[in-house]
Protein backbone atom coordinates (compact mmCIF):
# COMPACT_ATOMS: atom_id res chain seq x y z
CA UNK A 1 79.25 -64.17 5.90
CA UNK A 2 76.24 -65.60 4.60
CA UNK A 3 72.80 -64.45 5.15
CA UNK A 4 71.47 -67.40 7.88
CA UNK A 5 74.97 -65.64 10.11
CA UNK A 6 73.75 -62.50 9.96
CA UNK A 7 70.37 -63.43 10.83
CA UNK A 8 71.20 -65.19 13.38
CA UNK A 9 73.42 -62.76 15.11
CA UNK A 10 70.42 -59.95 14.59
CA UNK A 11 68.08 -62.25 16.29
CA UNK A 12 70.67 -63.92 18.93
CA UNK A 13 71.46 -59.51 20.11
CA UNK A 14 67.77 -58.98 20.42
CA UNK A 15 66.87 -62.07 22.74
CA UNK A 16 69.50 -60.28 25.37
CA UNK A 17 67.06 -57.07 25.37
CA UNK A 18 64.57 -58.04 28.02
CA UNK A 19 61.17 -56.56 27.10
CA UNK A 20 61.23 -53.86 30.54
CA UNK A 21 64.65 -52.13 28.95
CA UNK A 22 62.98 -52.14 25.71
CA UNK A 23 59.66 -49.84 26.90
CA UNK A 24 62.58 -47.82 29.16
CA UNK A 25 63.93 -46.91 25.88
CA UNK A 26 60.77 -46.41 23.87
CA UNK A 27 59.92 -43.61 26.72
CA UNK A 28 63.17 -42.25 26.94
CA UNK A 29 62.98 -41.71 23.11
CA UNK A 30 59.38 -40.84 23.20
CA UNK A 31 59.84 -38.27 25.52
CA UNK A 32 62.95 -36.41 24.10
CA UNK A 33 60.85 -36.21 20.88
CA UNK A 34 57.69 -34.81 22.83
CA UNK A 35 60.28 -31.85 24.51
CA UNK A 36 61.78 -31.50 20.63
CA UNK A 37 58.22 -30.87 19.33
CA UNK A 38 57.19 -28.51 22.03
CA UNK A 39 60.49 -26.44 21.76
CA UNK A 40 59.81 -25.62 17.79
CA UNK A 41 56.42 -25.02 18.65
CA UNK A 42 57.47 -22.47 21.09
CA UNK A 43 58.36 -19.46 19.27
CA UNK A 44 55.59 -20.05 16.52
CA UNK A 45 52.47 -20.13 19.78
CA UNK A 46 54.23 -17.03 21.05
CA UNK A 47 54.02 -15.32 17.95
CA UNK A 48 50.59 -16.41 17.07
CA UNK A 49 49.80 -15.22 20.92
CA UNK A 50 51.27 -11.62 19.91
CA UNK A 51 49.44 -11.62 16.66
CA UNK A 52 45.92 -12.39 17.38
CA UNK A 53 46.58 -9.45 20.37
CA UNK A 54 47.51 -7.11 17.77
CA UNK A 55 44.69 -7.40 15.82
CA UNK A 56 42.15 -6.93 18.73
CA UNK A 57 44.17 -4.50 19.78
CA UNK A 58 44.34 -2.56 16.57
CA UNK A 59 40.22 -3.85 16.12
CA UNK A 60 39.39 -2.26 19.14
CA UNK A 61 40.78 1.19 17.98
CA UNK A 62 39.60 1.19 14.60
CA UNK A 63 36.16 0.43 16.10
CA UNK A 64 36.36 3.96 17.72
CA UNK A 65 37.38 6.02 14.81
CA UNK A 66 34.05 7.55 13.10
CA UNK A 67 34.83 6.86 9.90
CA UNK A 68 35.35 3.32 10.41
CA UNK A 69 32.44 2.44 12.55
CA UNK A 70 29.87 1.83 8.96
CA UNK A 71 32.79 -0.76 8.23
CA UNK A 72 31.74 -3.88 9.52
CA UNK A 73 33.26 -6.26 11.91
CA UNK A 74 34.55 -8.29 8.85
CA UNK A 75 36.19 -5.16 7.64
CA UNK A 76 37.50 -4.18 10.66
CA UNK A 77 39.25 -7.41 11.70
CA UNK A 78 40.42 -7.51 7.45
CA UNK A 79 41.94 -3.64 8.33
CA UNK A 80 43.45 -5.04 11.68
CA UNK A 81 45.00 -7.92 9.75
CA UNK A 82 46.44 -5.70 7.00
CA UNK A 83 47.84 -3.51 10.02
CA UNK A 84 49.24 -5.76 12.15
CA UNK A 85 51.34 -7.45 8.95
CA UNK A 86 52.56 -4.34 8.25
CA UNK A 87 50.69 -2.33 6.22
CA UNK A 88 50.49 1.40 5.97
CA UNK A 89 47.52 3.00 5.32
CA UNK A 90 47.42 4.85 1.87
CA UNK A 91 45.88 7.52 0.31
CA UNK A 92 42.73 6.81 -2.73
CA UNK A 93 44.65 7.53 -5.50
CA UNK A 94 42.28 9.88 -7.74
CA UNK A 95 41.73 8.51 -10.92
CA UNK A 96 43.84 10.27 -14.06
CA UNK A 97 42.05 12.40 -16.48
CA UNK A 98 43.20 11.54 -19.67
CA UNK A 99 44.59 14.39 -21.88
């Protein structure tokens, strides 16, 4: 088949698609990949959601400890972050004394 055939057959099958079953399809196809989108997007805003609780959750209580009170809010929410990825809290480590 040459080229002109299969040109013409392309543009002869798209002359029987009237323009209203065209924009039925465009919304069908719009709207399954709007409902794809927000399923993915699900789980990550639900854990975001859980996060951002956690650390003013774990902000609030470190806020009422005295030794963390001459902190800082920026510390605070830094020691809330570290917390709520899973840190543990540590001990200084005293420097060495070389022998």
């Amino acid at each position: 088949m040459s080229k002109r055939v299969i040109r013409e057959i392309d543009i002869s099958s798209l002359k029987k698609i009237s323009p209203e079953r065209t924009i039925s399809i465009s919304l069908i196809v719009g709207s399954l990949a709007l409902i794809l989108i927000v399923l993915r997007l699900g789980p990550v805003s639900d854990y975001s959601r859980s996060f951002n609780r956690c650390i003013k959750t774990t902000q609030g209580f470190l806020s009422t400890v005295p030794g963390f009170r001459s902190v800082g809010q920026d510390g605070l929410e830094a020691m809330a972050v570290s917390l709520c990825n899973g840190s543990t809290p540590q001990q200084a480590e005293k420097a060495s004394s070389p022998n």
